[in-house]
C-alpha atoms as a PDB file:
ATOM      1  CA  UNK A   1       0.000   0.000   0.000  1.00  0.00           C
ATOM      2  CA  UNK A   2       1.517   3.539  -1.031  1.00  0.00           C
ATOM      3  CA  UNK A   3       0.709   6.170   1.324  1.00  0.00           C
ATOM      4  CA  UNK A   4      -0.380   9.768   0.148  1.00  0.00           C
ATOM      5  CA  UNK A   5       1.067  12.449   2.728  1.00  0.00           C
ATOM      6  CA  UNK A   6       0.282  15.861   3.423  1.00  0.00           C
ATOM      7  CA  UNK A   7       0.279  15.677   7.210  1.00  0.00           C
ATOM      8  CA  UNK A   8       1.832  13.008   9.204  1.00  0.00           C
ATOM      9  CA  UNK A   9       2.063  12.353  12.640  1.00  0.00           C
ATOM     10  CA  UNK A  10       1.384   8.653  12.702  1.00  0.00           C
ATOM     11  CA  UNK A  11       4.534   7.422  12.337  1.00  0.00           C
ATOM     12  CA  UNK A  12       4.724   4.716   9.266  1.00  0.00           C
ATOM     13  CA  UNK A  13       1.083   5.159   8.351  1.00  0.00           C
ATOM     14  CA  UNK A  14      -0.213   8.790   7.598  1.00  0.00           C
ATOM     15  CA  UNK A  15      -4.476   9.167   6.989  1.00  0.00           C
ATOM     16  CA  UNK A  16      -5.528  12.520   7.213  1.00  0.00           C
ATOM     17  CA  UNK A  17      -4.376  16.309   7.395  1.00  0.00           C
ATOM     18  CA  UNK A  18      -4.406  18.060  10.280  1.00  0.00           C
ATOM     19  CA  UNK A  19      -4.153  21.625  11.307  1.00  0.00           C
ATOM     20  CA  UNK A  20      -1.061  23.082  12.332  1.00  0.00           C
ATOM     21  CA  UNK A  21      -2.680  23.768  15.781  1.00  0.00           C
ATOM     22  CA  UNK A  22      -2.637  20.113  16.970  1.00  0.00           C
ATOM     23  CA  UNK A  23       0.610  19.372  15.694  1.00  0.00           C
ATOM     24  CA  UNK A  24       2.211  19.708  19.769  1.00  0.00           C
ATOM     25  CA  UNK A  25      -0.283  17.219  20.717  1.00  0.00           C
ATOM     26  CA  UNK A  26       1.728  15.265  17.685  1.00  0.00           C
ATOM     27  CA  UNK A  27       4.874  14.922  19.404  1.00  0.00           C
ATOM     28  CA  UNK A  28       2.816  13.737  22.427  1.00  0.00           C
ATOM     29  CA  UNK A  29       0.354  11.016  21.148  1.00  0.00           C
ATOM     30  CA  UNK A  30       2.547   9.768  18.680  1.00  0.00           C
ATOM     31  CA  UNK A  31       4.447   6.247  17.946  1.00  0.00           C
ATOM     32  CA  UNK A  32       6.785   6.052  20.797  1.00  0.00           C
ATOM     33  CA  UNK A  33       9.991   3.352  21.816  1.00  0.00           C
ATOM     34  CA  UNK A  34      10.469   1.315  24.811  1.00  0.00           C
ATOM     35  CA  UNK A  35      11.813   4.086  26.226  1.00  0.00           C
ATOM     36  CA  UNK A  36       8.427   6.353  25.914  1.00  0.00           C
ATOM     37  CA  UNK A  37      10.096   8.551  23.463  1.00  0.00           C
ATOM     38  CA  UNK A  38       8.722   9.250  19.799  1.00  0.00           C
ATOM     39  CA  UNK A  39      10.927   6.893  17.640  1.00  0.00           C
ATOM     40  CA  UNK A  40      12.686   8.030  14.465  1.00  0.00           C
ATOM     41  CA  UNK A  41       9.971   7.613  11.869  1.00  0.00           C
ATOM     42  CA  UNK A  42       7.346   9.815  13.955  1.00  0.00           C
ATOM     43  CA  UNK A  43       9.760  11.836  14.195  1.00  0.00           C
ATOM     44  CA  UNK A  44      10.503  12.452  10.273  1.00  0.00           C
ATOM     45  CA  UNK A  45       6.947  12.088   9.714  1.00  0.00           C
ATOM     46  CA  UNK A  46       6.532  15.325  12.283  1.00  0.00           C
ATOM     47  CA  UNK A  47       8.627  17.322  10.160  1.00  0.00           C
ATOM     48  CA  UNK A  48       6.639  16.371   6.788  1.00  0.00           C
ATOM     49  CA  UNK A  49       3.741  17.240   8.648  1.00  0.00           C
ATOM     50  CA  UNK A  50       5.162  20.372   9.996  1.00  0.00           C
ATOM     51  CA  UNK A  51       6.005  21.414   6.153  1.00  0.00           C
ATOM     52  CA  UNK A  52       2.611  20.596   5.192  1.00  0.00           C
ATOM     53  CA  UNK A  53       1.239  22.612   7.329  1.00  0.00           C
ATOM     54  CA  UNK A  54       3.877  25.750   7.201  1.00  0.00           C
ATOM     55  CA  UNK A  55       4.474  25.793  10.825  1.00  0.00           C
ATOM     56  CA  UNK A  56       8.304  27.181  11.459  1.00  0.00           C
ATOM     57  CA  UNK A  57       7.165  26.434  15.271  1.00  0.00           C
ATOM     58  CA  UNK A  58       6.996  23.238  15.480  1.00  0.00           C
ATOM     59  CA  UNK A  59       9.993  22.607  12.454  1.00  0.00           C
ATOM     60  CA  UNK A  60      11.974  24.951  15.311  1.00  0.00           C
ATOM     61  CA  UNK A  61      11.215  22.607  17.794  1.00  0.00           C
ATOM     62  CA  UNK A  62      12.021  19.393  15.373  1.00  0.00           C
ATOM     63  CA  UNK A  63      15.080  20.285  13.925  1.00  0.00           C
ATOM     64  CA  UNK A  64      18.162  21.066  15.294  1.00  0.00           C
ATOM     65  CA  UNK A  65      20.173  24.778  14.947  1.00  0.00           C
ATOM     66  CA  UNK A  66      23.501  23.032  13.129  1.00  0.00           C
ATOM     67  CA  UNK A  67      21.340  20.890  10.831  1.00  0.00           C
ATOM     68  CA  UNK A  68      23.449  18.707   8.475  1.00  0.00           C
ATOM     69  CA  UNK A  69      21.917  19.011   4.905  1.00  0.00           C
ATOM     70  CA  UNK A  70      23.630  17.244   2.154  1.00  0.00           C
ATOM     71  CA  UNK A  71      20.410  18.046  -0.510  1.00  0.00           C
ATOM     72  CA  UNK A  72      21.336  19.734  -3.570  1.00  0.00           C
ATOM     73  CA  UNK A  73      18.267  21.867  -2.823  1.00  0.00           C
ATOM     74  CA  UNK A  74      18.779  23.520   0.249  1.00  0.00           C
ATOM     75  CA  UNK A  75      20.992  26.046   2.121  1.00  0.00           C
ATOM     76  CA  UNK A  76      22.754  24.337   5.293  1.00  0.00           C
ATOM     77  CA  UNK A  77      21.173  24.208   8.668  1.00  0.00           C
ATOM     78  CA  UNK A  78      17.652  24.779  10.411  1.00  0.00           C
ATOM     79  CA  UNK A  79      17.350  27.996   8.691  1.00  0.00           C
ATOM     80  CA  UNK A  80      18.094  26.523   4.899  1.00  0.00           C
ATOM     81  CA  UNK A  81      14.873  24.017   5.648  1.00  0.00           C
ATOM     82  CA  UNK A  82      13.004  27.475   7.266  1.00  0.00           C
ATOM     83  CA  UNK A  83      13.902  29.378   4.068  1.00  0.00           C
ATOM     84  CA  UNK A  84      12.637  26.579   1.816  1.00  0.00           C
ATOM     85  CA  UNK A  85       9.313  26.202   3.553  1.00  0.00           C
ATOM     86  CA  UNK A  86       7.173  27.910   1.377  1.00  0.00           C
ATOM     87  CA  UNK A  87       8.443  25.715  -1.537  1.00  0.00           C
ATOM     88  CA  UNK A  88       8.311  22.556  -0.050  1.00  0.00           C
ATOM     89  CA  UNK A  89       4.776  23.218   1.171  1.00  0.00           C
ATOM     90  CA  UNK A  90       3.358  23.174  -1.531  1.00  0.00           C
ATOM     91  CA  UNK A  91       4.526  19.566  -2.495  1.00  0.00           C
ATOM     92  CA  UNK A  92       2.417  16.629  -2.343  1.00  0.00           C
ATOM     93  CA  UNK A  93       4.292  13.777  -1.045  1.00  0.00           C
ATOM     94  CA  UNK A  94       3.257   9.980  -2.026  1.00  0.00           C
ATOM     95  CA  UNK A  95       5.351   7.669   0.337  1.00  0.00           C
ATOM     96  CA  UNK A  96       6.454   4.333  -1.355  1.00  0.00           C
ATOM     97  CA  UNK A  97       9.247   2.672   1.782  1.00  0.00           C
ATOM     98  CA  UNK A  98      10.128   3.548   4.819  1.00  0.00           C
ATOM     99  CA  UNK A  99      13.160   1.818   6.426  1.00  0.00           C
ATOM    100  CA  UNK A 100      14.216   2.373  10.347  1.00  0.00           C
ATOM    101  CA  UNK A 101      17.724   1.540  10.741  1.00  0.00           C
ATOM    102  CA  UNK A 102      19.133   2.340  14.470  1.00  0.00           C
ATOM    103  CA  UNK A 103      18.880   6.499  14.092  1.00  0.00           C
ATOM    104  CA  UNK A 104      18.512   6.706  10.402  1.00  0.00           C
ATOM    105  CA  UNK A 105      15.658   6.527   8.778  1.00  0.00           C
ATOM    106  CA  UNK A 106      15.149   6.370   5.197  1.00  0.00           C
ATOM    107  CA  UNK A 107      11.817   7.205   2.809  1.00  0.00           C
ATOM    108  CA  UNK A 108      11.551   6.308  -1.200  1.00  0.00           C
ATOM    109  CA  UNK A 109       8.747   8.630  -2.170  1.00  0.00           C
ATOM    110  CA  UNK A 110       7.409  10.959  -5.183  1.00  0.00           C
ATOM    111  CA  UNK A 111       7.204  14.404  -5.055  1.00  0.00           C
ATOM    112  CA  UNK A 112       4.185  15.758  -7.396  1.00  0.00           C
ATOM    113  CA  UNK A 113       4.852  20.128  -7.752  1.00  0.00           C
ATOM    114  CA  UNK A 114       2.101  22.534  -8.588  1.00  0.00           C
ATOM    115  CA  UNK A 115       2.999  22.357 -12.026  1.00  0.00           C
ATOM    116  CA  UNK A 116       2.728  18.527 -12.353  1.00  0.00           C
ATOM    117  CA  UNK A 117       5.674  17.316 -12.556  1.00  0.00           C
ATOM    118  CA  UNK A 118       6.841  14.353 -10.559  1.00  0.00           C
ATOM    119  CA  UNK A 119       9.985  13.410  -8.937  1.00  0.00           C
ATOM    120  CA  UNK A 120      11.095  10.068  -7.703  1.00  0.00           C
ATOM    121  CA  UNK A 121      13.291  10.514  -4.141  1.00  0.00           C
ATOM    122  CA  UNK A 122      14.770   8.903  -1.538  1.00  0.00           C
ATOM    123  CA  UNK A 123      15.862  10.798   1.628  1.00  0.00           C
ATOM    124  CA  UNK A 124      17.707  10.097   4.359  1.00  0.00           C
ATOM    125  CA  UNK A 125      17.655  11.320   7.951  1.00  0.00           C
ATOM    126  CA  UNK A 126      19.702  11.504  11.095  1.00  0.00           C
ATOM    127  CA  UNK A 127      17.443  11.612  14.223  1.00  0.00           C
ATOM    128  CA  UNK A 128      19.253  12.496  17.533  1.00  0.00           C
ATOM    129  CA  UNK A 129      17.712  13.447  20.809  1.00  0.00           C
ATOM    130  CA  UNK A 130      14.695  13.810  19.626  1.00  0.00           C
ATOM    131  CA  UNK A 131      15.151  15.930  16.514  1.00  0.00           C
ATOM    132  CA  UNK A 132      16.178  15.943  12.825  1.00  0.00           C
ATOM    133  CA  UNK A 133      20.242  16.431  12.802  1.00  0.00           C
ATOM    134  CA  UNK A 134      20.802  15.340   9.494  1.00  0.00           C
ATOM    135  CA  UNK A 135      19.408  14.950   5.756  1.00  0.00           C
ATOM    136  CA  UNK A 136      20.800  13.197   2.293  1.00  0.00           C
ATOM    137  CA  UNK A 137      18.195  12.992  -0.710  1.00  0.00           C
ATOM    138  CA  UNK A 138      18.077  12.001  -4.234  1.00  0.00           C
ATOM    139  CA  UNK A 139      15.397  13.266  -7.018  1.00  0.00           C
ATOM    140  CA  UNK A 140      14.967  12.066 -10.392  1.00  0.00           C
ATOM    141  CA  UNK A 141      12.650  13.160 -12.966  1.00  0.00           C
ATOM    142  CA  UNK A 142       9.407  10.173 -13.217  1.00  0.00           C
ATOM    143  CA  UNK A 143       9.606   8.090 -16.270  1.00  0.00           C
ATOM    144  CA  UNK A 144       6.293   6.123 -16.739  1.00  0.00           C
ATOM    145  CA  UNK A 145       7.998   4.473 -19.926  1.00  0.00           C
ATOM    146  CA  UNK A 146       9.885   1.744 -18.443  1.00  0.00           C
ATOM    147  CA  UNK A 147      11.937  -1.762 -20.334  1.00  0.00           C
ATOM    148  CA  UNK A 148      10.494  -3.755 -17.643  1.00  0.00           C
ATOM    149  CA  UNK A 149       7.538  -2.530 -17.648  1.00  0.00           C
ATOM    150  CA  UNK A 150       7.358  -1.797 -14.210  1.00  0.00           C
ATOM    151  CA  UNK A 151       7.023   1.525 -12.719  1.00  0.00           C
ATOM    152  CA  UNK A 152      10.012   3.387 -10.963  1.00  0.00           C
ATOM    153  CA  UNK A 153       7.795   2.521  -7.768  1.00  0.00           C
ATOM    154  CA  UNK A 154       5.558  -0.029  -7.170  1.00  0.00           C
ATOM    155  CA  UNK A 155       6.170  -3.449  -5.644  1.00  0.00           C
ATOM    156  CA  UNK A 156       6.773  -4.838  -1.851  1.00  0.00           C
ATOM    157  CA  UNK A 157       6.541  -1.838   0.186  1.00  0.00           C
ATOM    158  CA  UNK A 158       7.130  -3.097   4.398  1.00  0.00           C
ATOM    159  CA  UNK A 159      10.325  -5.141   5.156  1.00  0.00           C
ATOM    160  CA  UNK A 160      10.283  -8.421   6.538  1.00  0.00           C
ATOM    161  CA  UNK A 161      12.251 -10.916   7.852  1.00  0.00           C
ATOM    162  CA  UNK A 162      13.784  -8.866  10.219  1.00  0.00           C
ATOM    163  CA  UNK A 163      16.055 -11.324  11.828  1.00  0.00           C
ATOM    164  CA  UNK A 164      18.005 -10.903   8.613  1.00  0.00           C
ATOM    165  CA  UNK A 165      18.634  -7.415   8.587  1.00  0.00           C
ATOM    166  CA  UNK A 166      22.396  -7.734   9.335  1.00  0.00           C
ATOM    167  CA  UNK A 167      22.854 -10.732   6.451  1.00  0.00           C
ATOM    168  CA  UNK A 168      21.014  -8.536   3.752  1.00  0.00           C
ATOM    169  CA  UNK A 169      23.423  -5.456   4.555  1.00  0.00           C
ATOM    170  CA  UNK A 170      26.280  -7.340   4.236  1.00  0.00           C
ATOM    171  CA  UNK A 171      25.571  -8.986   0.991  1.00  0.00           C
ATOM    172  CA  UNK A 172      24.341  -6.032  -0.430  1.00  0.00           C
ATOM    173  CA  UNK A 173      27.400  -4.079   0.788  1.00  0.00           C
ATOM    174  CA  UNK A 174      29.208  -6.804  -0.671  1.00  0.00           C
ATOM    175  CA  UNK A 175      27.101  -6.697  -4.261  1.00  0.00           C
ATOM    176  CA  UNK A 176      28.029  -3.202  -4.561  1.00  0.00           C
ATOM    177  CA  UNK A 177      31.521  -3.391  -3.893  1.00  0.00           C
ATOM    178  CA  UNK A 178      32.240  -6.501  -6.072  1.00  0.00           C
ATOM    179  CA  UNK A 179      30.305  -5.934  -8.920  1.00  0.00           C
ATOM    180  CA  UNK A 180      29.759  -2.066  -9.189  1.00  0.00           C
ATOM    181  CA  UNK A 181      32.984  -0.985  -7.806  1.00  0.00           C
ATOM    182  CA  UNK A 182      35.485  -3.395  -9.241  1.00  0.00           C
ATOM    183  CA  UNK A 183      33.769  -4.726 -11.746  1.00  0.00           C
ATOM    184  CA  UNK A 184      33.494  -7.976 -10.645  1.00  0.00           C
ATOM    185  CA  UNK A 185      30.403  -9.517 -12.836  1.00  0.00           C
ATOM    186  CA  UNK A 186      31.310 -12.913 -12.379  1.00  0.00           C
ATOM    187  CA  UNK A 187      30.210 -13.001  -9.116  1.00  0.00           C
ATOM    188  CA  UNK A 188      26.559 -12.060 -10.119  1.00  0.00           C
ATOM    189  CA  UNK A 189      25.093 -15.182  -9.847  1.00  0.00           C
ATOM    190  CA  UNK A 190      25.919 -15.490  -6.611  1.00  0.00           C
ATOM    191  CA  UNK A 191      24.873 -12.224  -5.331  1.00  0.00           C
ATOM    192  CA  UNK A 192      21.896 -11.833  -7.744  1.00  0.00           C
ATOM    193  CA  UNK A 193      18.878 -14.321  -7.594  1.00  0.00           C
ATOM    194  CA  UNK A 194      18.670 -16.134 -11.324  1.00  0.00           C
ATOM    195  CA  UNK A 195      15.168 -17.252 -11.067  1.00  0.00           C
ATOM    196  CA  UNK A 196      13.543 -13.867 -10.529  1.00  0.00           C
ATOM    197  CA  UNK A 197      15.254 -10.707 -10.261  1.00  0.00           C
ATOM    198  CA  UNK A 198      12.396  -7.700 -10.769  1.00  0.00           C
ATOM    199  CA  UNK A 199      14.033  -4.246 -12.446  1.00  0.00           C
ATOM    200  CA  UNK A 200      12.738  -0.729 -11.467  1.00  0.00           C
ATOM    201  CA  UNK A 201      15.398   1.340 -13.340  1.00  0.00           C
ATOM    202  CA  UNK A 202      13.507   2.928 -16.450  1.00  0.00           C
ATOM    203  CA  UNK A 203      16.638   1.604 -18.853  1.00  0.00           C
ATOM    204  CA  UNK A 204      16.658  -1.903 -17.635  1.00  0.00           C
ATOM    205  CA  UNK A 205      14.765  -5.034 -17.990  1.00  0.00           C
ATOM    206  CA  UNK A 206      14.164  -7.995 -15.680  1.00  0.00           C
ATOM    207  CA  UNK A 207      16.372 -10.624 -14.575  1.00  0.00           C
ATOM    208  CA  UNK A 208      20.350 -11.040 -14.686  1.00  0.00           C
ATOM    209  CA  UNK A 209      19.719 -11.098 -18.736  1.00  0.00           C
ATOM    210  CA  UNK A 210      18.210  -7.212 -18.522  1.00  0.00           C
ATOM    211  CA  UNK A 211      21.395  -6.496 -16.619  1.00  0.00           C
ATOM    212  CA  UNK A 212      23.465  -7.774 -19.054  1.00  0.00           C
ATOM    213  CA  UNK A 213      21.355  -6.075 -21.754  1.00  0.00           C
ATOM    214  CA  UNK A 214      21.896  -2.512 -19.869  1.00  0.00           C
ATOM    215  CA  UNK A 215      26.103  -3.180 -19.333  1.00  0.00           C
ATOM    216  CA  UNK A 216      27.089  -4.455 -22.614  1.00  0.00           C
ATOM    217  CA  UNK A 217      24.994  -1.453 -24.344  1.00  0.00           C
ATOM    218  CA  UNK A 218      26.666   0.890 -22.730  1.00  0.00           C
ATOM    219  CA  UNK A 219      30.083  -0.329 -23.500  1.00  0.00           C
ATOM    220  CA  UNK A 220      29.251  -0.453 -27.280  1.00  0.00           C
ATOM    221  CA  UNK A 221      28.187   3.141 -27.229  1.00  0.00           C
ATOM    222  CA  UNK A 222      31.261   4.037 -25.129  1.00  0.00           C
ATOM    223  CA  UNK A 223      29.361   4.783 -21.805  1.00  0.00           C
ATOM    224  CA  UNK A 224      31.035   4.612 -18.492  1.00  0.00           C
ATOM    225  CA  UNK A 225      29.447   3.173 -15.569  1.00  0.00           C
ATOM    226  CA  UNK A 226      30.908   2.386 -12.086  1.00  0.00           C
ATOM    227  CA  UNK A 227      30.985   3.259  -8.416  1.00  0.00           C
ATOM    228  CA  UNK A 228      33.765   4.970  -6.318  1.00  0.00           C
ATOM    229  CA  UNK A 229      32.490   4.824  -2.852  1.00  0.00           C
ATOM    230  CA  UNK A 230      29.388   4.186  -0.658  1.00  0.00           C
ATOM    231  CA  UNK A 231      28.991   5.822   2.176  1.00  0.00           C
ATOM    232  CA  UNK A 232      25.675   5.094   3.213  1.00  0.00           C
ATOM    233  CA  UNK A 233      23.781   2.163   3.687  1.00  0.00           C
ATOM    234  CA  UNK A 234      20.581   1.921   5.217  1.00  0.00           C
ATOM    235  CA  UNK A 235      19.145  -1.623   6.224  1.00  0.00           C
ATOM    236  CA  UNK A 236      15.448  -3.135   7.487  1.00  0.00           C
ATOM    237  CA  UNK A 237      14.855  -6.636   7.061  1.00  0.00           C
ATOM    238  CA  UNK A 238      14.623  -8.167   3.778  1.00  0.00           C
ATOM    239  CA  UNK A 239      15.366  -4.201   2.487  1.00  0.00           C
ATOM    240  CA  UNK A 240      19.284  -2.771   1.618  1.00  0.00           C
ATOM    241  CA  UNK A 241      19.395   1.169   0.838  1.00  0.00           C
ATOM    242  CA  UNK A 242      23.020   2.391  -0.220  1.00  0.00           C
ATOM    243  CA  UNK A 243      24.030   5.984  -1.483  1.00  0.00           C
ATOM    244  CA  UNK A 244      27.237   5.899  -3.405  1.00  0.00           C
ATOM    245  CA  UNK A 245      29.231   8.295  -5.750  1.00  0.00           C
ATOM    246  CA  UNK A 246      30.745   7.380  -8.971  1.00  0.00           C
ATOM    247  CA  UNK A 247      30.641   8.217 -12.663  1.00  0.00           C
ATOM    248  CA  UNK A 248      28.113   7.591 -15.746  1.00  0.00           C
ATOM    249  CA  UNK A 249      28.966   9.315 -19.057  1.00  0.00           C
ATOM    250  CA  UNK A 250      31.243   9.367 -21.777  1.00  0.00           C
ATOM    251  CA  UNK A 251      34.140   7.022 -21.028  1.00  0.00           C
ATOM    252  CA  UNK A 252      36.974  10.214 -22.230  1.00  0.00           C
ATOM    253  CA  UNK A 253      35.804  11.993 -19.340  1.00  0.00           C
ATOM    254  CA  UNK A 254      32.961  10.597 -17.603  1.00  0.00           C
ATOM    255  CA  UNK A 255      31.269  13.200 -15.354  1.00  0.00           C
ATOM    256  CA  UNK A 256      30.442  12.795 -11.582  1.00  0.00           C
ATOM    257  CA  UNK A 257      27.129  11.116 -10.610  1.00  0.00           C
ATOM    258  CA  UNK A 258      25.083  10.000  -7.489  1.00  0.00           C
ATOM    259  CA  UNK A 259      23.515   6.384  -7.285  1.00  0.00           C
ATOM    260  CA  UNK A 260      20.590   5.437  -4.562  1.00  0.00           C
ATOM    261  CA  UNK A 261      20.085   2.263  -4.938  1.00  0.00           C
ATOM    262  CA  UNK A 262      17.328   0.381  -3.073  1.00  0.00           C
ATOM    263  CA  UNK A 263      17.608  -3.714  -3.183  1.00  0.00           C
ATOM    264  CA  UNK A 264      15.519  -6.418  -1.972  1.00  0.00           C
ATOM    265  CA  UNK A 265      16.781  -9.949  -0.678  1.00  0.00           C
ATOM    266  CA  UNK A 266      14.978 -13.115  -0.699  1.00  0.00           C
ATOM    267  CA  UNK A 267      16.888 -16.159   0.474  1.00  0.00           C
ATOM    268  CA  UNK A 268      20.174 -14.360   0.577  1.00  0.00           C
ATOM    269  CA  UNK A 269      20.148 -13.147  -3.024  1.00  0.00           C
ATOM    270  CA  UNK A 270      18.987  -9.750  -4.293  1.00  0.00           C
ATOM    271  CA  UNK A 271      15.694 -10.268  -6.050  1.00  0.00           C
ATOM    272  CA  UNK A 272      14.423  -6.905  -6.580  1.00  0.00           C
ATOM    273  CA  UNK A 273      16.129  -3.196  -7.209  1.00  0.00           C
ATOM    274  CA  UNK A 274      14.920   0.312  -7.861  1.00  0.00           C
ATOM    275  CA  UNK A 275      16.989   3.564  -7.774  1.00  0.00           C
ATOM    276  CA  UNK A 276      17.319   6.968  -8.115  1.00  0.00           C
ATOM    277  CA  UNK A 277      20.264   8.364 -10.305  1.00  0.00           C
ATOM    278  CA  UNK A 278      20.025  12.377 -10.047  1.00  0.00           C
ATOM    279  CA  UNK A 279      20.594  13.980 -13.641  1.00  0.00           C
ATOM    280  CA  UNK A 280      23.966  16.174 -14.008  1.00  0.00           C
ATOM    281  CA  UNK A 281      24.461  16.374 -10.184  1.00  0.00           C
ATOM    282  CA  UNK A 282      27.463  18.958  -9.619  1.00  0.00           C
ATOM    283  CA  UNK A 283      29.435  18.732  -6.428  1.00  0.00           C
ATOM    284  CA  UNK A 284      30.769  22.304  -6.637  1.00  0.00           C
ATOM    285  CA  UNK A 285      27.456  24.231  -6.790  1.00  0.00           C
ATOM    286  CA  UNK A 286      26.229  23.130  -3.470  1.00  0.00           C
ATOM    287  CA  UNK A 287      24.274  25.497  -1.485  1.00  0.00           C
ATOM    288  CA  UNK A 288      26.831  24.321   1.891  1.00  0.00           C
ATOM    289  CA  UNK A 289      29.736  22.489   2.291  1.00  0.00           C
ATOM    290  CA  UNK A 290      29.139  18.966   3.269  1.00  0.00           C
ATOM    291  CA  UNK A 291      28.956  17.465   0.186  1.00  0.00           C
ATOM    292  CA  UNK A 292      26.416  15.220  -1.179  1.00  0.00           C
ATOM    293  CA  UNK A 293      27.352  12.580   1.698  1.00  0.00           C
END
């Protein structure tokens, strides 16, 4: 089930807007830990629901002064999400995932503007002490158009077997070192399920054959395509999140680029993938200085 947000205080599941006035009874009646405290998720779904509304009270009382923001988008800080308000509320917000992993918690959503137009996201954030400390995102234009025939969004939406959390991360971790670091796709068929692996990438179709498809296309028109470095990896159950830097372009000189990739594992092989691969992302025109990780 997607979830369509324009005020959210229920943690994972938001139903209904709600006027800006009851948003301090929010942080009260609210999903809460062991510990009595909101957790992470109501927390991030405060904020959205702050946004929505346009209430720079309660976002001053959700987010921290020295706010990290690694968005392309926004000015570093409390302030740089105060000064975007007006903007962002007037976004609807259709939430796809939600992962909770320790203090981060990550959402894979679409953005719809006033003007129609429809981004694809993830974005990440830091919770500590009760309050948003830190935020990473990714946007990419919506293509409906897809070789799979699946859309850039739909599929399994709440992880499961939990148990596994720490397995899936590490052969994910592993996946993306191996094969789309070094190159290594030999190893695919042990890191990749053969019977069923579903594509959400616009360019690529289904299965290890789709992937091969994809690759060997892009050598033949001279197109480079690898990873340099993950730094963050998000993990909940049977789902893998990782945000990486690298390079997809014209082998001669192939320009900086930003992967999110989003993975599912069955059985300990990855049987599912969608990501979100910002267009012409340039790491010198940020709006701070923290980089896009």
């Amino acid at each position: 089930m997607q979830e369509r947000l324009h005020l959210s205080i229920r943690g994972r599941r938001a139903t209904r807007r709600l006027g800006s006035s009851l948003l301090v009874l929010a942080l009260i009646f609210t999903a809460c830990g062991d510990d009595g405290a909101p957790t992470p998720d109501a927390i991030v779904d405060q904020v959205f629901a702050a946004i929505a509304a346009g209430d720079r009270d309660a976002i001053e009382t959700l987010v921290r002064e020295d706010y990290v923001q690694h968005s392309a988008l926004a000015a570093d800080g409390r302030q740089g999400l105060l000064d975007s308000l007006d903007v962002l509320a007037t976004l609807a917000v259709e939430r796809h995932r939600t992962l909770v992993d320790g203090n981060l918690v990550a959402l894979h959503q679409t953005y719809t503007f006033p003007d129609g137009a429809r981004q694809v996201a993830f974005d990440v954030f830091r919770v500590e002490g009760g309050q948003l400390a830190e935020h990473w995102d990714a946007l990419q234009p919506e293509v409906t158009e897809t070789v799979s025939g699946r859309s850039m969004t739909d599929g399994p939406t709440g992880p499961t077997d939990l148990e596994r959390t720490e397995a899936n991360r590490a052969l994910v971790v592993e996946f993306v070192a191996a094969v789309l670091t070094r190159g290594e796709f030999d190893r695919l068929p042990e890191l990749i399920s053969t019977g069923a692996y579903a594509q959400h990438n616009p360019l690529i179709g289904d299965g290890l054959e789709g992937l091969g498809t994809f690759t060997s296309g892009l050598a033949e028109a001279g197109i480079a395509f690898f990873y340099t470095r993950s730094p963050l990896v998000v993990a909940e159950g049977d789902f893998v999140l990782v945000g990486s830097e690298g390079a997809f372009g014209p082998a001669e000189d192939p320009p900086f680029a930003i992967f999110y990739d989003l993975f599912r594992v069955e059985d300990g092989l990855i049987v599912e993938h969608w990501d979100v691969i910002p267009p012409s992302p340039d790491p010198t025109a940020l709006p701070h200085d923290n980089g896009f990780f």
